[in-house]
N, C-alpha and C. Protein backbone atom coordinates (compact mmCIF):
# COMPACT_ATOMS: atom_id res chain seq x y z
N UNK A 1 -98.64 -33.75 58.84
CA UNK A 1 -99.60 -32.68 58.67
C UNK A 1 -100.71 -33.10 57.71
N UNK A 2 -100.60 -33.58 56.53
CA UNK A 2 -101.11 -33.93 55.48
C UNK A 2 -102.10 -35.37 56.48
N UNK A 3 -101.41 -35.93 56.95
CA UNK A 3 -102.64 -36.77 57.53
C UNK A 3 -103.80 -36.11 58.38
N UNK A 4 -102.77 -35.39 59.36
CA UNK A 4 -104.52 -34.96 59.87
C UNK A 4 -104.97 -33.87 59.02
N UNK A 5 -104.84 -33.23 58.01
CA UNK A 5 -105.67 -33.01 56.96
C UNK A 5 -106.51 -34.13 56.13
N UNK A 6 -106.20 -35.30 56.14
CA UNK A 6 -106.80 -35.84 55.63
C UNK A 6 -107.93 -36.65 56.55
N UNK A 7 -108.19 -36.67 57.92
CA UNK A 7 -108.35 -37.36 59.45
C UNK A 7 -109.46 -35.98 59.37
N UNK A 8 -109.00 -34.86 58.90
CA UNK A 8 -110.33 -33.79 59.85
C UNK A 8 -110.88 -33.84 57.85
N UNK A 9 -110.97 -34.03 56.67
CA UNK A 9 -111.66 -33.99 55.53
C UNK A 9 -112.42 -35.42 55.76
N UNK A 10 -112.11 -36.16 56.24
CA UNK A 10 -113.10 -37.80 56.40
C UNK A 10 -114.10 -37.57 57.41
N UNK A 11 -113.61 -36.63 58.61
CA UNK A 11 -114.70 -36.64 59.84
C UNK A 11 -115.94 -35.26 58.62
N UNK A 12 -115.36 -34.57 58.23
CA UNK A 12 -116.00 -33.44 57.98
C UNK A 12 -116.75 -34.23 56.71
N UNK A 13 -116.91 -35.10 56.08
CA UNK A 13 -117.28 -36.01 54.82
C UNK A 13 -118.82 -36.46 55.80
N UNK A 14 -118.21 -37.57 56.37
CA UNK A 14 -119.40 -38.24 57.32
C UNK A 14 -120.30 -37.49 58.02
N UNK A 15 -119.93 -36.12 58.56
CA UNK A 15 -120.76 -34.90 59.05
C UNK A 15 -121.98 -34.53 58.32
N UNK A 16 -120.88 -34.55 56.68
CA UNK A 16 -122.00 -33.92 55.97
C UNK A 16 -122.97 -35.02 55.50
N UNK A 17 -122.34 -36.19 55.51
CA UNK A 17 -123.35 -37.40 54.77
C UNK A 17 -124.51 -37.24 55.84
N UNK A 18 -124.31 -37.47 57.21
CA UNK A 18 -125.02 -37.65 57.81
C UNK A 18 -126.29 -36.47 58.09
N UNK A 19 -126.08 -35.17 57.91
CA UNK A 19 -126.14 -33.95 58.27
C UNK A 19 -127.71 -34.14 56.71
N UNK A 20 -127.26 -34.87 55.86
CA UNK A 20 -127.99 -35.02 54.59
C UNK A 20 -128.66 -35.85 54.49
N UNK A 21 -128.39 -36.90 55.02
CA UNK A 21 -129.36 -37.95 55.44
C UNK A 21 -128.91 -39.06 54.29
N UNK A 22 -127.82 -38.46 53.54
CA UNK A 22 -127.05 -39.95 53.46
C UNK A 22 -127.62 -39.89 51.46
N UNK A 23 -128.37 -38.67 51.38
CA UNK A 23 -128.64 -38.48 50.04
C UNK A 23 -127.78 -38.81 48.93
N UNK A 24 -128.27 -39.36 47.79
CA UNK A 24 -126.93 -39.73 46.70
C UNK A 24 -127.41 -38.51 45.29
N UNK A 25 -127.40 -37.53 45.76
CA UNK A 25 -127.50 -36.87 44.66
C UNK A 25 -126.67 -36.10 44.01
N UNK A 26 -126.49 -35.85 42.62
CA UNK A 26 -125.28 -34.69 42.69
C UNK A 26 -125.07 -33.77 43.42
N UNK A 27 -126.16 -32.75 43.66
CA UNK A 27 -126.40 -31.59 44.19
C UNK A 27 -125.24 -31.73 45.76
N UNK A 28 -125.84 -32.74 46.21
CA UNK A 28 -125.30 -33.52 48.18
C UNK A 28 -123.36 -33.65 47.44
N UNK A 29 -123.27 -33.95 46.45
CA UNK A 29 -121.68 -34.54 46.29
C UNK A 29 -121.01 -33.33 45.69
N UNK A 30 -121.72 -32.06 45.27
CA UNK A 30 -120.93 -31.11 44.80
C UNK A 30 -120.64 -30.00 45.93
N UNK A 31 -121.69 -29.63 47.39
CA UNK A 31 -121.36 -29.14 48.38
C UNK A 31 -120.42 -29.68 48.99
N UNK A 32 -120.25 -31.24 48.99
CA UNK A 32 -119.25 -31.94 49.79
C UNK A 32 -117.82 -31.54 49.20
N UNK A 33 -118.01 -31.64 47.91
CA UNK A 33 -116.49 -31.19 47.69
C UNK A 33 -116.23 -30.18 47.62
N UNK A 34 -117.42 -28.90 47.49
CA UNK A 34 -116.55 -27.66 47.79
C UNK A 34 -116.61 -27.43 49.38
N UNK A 35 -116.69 -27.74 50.45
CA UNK A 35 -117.02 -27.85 51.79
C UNK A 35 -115.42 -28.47 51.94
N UNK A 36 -115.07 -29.89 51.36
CA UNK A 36 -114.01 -30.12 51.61
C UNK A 36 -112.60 -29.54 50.67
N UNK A 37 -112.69 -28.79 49.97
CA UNK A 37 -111.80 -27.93 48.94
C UNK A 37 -111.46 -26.67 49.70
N UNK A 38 -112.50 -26.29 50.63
CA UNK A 38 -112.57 -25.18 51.32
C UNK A 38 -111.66 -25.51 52.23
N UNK A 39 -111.98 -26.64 53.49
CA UNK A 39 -110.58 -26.93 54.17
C UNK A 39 -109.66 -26.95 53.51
N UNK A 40 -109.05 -27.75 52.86
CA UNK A 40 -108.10 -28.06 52.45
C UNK A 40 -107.42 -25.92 51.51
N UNK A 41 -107.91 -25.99 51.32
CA UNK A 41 -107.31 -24.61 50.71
C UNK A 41 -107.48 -23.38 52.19
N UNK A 42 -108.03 -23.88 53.18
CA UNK A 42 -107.41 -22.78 54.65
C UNK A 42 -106.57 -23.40 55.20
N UNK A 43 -106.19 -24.95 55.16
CA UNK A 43 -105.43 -25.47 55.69
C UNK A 43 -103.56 -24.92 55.05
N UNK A 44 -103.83 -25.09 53.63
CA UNK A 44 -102.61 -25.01 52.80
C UNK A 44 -102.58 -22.92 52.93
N UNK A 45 -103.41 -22.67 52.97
CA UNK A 45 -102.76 -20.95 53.46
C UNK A 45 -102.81 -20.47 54.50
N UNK A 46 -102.76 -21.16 55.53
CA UNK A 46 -102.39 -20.76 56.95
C UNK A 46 -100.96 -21.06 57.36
N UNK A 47 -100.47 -22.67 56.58
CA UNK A 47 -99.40 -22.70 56.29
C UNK A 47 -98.26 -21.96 55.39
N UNK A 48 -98.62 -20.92 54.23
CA UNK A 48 -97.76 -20.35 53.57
C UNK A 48 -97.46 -18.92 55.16
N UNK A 49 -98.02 -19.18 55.70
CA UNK A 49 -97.97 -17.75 56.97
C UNK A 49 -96.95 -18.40 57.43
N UNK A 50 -95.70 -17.26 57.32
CA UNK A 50 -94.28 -17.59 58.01
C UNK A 50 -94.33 -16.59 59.23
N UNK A 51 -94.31 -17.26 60.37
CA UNK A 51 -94.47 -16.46 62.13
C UNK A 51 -92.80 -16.67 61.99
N UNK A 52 -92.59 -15.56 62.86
CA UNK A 52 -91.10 -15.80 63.38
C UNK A 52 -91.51 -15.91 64.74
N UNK A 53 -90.86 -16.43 65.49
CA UNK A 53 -90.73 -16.66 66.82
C UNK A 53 -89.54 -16.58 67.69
N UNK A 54 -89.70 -15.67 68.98
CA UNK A 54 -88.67 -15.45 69.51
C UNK A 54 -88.34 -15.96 70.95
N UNK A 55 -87.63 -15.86 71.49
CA UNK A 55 -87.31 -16.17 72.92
C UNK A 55 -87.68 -14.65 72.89
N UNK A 56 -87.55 -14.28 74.55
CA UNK A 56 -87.53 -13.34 75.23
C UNK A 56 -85.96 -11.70 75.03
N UNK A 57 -84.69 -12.99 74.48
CA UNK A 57 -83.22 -12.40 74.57
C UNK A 57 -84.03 -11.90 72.48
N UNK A 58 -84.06 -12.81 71.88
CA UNK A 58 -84.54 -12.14 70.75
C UNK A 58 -85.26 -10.96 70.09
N UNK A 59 -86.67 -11.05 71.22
CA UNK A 59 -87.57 -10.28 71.13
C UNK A 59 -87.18 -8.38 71.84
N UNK A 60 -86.48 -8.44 72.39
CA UNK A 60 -85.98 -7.52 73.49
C UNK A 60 -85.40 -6.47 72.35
N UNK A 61 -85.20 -6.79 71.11
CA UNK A 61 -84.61 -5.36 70.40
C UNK A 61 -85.66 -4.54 69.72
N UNK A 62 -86.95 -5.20 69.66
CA UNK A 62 -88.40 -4.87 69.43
C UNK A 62 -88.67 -3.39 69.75
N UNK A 63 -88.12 -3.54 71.23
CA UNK A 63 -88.47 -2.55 72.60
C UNK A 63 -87.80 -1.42 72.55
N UNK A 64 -86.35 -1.61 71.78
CA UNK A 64 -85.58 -0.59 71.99
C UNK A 64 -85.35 0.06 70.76
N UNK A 65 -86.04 -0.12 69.66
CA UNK A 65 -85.75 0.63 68.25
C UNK A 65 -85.92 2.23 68.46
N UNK A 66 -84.07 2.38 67.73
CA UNK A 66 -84.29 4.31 67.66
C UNK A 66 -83.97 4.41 66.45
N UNK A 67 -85.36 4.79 65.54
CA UNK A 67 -85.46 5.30 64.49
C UNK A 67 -87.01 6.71 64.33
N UNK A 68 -86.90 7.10 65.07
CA UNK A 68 -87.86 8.31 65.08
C UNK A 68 -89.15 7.90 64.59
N UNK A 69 -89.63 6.85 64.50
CA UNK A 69 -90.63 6.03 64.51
C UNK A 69 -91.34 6.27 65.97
N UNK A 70 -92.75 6.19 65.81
CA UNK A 70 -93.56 5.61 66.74
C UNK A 70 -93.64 4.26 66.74
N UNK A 71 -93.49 3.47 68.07
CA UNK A 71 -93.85 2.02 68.03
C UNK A 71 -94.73 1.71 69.00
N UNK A 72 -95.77 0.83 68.13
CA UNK A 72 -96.15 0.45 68.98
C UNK A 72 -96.74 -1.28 69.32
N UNK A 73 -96.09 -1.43 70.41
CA UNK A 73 -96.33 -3.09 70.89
C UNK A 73 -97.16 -3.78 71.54
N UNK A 74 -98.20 -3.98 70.96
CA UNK A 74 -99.28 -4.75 71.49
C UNK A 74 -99.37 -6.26 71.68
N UNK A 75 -99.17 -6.87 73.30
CA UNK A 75 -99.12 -8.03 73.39
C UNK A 75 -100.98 -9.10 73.31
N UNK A 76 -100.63 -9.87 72.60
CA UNK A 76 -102.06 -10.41 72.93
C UNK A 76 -102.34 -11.83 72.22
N UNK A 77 -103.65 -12.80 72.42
CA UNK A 77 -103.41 -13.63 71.76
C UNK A 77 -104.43 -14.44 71.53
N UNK A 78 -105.19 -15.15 70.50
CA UNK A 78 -106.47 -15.41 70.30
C UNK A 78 -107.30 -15.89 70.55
N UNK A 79 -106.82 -16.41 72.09
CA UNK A 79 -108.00 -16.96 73.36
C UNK A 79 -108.11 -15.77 74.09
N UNK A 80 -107.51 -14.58 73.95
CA UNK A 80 -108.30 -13.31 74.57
C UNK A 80 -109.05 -12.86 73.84
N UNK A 81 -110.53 -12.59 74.87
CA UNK A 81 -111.73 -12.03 73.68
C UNK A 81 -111.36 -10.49 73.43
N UNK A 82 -110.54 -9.31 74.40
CA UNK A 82 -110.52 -7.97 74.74
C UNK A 82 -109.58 -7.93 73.53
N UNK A 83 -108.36 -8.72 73.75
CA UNK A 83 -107.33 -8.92 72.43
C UNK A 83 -108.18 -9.13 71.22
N UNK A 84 -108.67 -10.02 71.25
CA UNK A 84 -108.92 -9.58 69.66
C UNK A 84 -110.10 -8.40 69.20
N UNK A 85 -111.09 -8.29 70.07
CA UNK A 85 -111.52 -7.34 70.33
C UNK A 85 -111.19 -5.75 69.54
N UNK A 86 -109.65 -5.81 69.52
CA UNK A 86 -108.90 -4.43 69.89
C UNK A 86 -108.11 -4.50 68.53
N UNK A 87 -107.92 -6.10 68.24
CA UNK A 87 -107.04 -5.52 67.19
C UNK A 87 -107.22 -4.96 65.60
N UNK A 88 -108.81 -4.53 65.13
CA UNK A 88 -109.06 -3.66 64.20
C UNK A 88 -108.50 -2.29 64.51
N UNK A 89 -108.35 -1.97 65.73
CA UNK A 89 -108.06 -0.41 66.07
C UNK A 89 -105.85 -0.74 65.91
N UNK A 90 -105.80 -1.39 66.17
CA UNK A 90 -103.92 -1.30 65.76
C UNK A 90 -103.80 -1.57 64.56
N UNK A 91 -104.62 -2.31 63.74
CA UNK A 91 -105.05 -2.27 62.24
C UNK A 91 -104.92 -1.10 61.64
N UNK A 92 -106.11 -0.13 61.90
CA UNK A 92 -106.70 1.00 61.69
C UNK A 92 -105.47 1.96 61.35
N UNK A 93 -104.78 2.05 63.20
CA UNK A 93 -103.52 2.60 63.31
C UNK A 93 -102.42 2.71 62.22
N UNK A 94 -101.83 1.19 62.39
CA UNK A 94 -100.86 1.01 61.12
C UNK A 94 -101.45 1.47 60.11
N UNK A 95 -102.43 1.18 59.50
CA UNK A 95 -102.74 1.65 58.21
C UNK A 95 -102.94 3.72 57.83
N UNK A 96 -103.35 3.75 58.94
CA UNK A 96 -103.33 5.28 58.81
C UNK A 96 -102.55 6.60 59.23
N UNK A 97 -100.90 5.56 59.51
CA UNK A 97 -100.17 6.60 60.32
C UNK A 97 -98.90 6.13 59.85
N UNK A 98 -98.05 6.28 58.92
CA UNK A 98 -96.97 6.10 57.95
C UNK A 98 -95.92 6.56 58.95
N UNK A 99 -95.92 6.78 59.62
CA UNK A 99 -94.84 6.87 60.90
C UNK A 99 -94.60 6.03 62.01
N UNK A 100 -95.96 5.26 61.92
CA UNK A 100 -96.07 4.71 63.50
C UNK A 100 -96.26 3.06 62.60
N UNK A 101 -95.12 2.24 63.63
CA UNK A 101 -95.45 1.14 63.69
C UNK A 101 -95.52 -0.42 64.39
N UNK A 102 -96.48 -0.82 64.20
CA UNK A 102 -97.40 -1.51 64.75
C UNK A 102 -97.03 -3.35 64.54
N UNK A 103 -96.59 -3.37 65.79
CA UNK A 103 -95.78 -4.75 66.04
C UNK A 103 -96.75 -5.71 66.95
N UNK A 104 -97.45 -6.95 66.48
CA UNK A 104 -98.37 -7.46 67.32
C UNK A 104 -97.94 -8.34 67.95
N UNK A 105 -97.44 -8.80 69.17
CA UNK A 105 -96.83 -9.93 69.44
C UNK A 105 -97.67 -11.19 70.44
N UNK A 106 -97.45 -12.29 69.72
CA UNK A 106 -98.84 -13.29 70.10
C UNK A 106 -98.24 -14.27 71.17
N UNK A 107 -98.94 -14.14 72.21
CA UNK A 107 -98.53 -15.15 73.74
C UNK A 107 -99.23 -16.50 73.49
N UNK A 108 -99.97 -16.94 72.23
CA UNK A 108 -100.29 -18.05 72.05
C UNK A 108 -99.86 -18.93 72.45
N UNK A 109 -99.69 -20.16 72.74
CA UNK A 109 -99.00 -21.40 73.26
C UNK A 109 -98.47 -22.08 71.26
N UNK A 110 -97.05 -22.01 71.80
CA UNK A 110 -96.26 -22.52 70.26
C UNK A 110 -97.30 -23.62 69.72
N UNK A 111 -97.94 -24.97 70.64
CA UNK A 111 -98.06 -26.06 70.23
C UNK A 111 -99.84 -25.72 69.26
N UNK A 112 -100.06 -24.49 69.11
CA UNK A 112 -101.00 -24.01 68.27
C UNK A 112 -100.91 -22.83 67.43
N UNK A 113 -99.86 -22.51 67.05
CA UNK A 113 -99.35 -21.89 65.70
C UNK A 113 -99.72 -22.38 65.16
N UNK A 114 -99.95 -23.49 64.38
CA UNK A 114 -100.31 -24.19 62.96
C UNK A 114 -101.98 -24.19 63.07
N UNK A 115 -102.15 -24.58 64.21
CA UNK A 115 -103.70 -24.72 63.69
C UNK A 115 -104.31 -23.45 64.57
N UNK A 116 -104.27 -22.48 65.51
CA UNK A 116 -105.05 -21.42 65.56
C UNK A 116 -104.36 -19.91 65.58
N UNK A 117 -103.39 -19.95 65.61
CA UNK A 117 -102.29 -18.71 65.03
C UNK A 117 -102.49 -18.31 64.00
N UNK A 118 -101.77 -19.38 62.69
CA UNK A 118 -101.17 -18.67 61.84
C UNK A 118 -103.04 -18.56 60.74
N UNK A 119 -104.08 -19.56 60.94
CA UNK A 119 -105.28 -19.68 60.65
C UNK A 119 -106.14 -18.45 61.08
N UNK A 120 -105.80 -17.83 62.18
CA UNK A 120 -106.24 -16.40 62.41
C UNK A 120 -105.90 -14.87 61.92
N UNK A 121 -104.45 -15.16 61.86
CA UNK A 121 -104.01 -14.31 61.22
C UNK A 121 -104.24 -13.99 59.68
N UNK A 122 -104.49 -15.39 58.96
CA UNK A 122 -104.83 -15.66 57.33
C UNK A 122 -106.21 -14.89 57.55
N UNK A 123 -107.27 -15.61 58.85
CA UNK A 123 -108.43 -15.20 58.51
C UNK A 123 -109.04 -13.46 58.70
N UNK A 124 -108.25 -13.27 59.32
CA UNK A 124 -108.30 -11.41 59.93
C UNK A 124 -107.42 -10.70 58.87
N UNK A 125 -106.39 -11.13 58.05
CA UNK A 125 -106.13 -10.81 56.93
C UNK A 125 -104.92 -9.54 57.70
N UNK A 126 -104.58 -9.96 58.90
CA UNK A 126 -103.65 -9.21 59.60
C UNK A 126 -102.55 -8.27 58.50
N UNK A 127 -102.16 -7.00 58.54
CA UNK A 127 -101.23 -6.57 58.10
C UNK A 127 -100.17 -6.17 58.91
N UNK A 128 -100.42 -5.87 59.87
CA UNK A 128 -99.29 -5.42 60.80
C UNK A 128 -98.53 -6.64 60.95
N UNK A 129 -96.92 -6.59 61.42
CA UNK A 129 -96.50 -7.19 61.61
C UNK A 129 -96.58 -7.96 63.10
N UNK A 130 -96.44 -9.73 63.06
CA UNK A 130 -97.14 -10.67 63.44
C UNK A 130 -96.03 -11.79 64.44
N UNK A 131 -95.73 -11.34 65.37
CA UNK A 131 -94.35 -12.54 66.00
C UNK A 131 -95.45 -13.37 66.75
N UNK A 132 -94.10 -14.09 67.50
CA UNK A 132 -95.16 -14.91 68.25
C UNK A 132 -93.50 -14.81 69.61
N UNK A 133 -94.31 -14.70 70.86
CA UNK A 133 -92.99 -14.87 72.10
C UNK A 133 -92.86 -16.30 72.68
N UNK A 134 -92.29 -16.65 72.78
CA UNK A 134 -92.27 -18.05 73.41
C UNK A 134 -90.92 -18.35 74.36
N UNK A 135 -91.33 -17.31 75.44
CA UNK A 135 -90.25 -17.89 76.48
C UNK A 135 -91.00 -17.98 77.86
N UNK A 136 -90.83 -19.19 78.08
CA UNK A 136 -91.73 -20.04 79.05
C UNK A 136 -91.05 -19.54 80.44
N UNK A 137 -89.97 -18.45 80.64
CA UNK A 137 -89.80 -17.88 82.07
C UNK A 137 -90.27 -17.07 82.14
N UNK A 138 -91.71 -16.84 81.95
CA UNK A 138 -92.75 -14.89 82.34
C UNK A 138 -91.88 -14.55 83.33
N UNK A 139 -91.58 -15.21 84.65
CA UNK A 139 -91.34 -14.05 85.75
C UNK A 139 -90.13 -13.62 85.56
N UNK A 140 -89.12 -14.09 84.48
CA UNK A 140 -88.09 -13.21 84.17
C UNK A 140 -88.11 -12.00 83.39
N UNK A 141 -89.28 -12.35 82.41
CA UNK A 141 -89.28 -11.57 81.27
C UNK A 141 -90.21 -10.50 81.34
N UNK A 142 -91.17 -10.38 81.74
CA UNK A 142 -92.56 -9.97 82.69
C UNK A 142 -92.00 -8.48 82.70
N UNK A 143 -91.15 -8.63 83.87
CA UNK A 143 -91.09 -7.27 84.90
C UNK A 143 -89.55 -6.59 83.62
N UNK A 144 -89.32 -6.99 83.02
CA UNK A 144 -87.90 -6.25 82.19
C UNK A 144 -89.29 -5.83 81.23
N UNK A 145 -90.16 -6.25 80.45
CA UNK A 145 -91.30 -5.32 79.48
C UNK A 145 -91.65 -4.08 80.37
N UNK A 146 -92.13 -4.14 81.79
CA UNK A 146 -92.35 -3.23 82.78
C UNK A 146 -92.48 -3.46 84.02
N UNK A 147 -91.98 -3.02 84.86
CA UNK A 147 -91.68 -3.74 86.18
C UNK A 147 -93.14 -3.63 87.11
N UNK A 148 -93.80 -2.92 86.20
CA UNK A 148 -95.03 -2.87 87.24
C UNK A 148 -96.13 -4.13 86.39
N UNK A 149 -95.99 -4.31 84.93
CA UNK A 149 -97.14 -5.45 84.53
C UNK A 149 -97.30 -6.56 85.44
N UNK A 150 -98.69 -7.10 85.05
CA UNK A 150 -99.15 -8.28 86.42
C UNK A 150 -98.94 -9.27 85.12
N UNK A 151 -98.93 -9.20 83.86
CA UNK A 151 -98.72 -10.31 82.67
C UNK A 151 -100.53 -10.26 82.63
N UNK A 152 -100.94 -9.65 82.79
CA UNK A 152 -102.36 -9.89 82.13
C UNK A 152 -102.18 -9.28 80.93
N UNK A 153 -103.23 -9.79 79.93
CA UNK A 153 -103.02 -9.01 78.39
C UNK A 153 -105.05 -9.07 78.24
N UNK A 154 -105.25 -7.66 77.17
CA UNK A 154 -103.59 -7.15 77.21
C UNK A 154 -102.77 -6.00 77.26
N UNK A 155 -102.10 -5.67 76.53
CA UNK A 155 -101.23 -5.13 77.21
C UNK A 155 -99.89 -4.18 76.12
N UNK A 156 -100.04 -2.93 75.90
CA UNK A 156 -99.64 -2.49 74.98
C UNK A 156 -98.25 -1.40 75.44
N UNK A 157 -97.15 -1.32 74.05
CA UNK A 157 -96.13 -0.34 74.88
C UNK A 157 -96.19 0.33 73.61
N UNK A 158 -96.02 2.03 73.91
CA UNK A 158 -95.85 2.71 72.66
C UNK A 158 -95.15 3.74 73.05
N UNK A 159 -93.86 3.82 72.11
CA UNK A 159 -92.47 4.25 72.27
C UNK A 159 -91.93 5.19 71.14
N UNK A 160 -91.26 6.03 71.06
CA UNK A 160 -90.55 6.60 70.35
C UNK A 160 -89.12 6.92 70.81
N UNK A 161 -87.88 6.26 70.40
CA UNK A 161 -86.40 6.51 71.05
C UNK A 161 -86.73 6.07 72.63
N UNK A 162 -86.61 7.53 73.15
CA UNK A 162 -86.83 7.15 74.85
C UNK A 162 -87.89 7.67 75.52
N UNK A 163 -89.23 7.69 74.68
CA UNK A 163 -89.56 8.02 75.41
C UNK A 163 -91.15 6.86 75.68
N UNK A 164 -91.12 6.30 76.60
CA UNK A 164 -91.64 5.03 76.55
C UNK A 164 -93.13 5.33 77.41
N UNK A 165 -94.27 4.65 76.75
CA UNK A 165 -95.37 4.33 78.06
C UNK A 165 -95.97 2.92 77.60
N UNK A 166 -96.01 2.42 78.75
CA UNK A 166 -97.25 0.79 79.45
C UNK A 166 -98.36 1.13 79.23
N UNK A 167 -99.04 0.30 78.79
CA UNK A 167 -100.64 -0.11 79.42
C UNK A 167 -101.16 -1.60 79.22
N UNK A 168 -101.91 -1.58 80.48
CA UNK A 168 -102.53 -2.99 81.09
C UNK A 168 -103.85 -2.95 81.01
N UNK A 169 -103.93 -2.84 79.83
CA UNK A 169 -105.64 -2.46 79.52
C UNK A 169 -105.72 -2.40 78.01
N UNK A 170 -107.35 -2.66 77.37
CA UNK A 170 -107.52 -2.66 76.34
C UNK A 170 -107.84 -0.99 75.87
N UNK A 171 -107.34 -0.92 74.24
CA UNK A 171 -108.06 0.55 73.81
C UNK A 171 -109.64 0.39 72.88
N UNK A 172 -109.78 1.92 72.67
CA UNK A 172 -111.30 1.78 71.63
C UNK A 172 -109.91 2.29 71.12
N UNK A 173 -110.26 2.62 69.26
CA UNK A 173 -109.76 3.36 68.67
C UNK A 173 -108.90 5.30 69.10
N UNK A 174 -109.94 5.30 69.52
CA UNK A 174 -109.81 6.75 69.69
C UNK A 174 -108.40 7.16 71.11
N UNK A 175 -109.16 6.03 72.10
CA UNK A 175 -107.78 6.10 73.05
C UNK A 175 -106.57 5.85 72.78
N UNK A 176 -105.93 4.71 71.56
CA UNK A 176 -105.09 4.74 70.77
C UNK A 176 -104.67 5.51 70.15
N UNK A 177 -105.13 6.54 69.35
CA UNK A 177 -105.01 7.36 68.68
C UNK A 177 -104.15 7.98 69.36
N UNK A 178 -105.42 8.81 70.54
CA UNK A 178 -104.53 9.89 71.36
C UNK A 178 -103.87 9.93 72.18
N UNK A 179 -103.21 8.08 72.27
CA UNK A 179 -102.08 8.19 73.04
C UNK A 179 -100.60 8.37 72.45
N UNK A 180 -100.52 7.79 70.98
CA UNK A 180 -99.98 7.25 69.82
C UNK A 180 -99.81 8.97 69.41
N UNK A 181 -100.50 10.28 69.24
CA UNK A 181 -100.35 11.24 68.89
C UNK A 181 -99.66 12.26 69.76
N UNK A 182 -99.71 12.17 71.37
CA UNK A 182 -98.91 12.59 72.42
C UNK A 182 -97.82 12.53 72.17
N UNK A 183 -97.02 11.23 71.67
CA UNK A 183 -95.87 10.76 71.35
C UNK A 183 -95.42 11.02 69.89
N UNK A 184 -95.98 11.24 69.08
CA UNK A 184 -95.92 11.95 67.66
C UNK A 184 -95.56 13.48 68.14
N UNK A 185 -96.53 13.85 69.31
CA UNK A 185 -96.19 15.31 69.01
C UNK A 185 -94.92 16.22 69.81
C-alpha cells in the first residue's frame, strides 16, 4: 500500500514540477509539499474507515430486523450518478428521524474499497451506517431482496417488523420522507 502511495506522491511531484515550469523557488516547494501532505493524509484516513463486508447469507439479517424501528435500505454505489445523487436525502433522513434507520449498502466492486469506497465515504463525511455486499451470485440474491427487482440501483427497501416496501427508483427528499412516514404512522 505504502508503495503505491509513494508511486502516485512521485507522479503527483513531476505534475507539479512540470505544471511550474520546473521553478526553484520556495514559494513552488512549499505548495508541493502541502499538495503532497494532502495525499498522503486522504490516503492514511480513508484507511482508518473500517467497511464490513458481507456475503449475501450475512447481509440477509439487515432485512429482517424487529425492533419497532423504521429501516431503511438503500442499495447503491459510487459509479452511480442517481446514487449518489440521493444520498444527502438518506443523510438528511437519519439525521432527522431518531427512529428510523438508515443502512447504506455499497455494490461497489471489493477490488476498490481502498481506493474509491472507503475515500468517498471519508470525503461525504457519511454518517449513516456504511456495508459493502459482495456476493458475486446477483441472480440468487437479486430476487430473495424482491422478486420483482431487475438489480438496477438504485434501489431502496423501507421496513418496519413486517411490514415491508421496494423501490427501483431514485428519491428527492420529500418522496423519502413521505414514504418513511406512512410506515412510522
Amino acid at each position: 500500500m505504502y508503495i503505491f502511495i509513494l508511486m502516485k506522491l512521485k507522479l503527483l511531484f513531476v505534475v507539479i514540477l512540470i505544471m511550474t515550469g520546473c521553478a526553484k523557488n520556495k514559494k513552488t516547494a512549499e505548495v508541493s509539499q502541502s499538495v503532497i501532505e494532502n495525499v498522503i493524509n486522504q490516503e492514511q484516513g480513508a484507511n482508518d474507515i473500517k467497511l464490513e463486508v458481507y456475503d449475501y447469507a450475512g447481509f440477509e439479517k439487515f432485512l429482517n430486523l424487529q425492533d419497532d424501528k423504521v429501516h431503511v435500505v438503500n442499495f447503491w454505489a459510487t459509479w452511480c450518478a442517481p446514487c449518489v445523487k440521493e444520498l444527502p436525502y438518506f443523510e438528511k433522513l437519519n439525521a432527522e428521524y431518531k427512529n428510523v434507520e438508515v443502512l447504506l449498502v455499497s455494490l461497489d466492486f471489493p477490488h476498490l474499497y481502498d481506493k474509491k469506497l472507503k475515500p468517498f465515504i471519508k470525503d461525504k463525511n457519511l454518517q449513516s451506517k456504511v456495508i459493502a455486499l459482495d456476493d458475486v451470485d446477483m441472480n440468487s440474491w437479486i430476487p430473495k431482496v424482491d422478486e420483482n427487482w431487475s438489480g438496477s440501483i438504485p434501489a431502496s427497501i423501507i421496513y418496519k417488523n413486517n411490514n415491508s416496501h421496494f423501490y427501483e427508483r431514485s428519491f428527492t427528499y420529500e418522496e423519502l420522507e413521505k414514504e418513511v412516514k406512512q410506515i412510522l404512522n
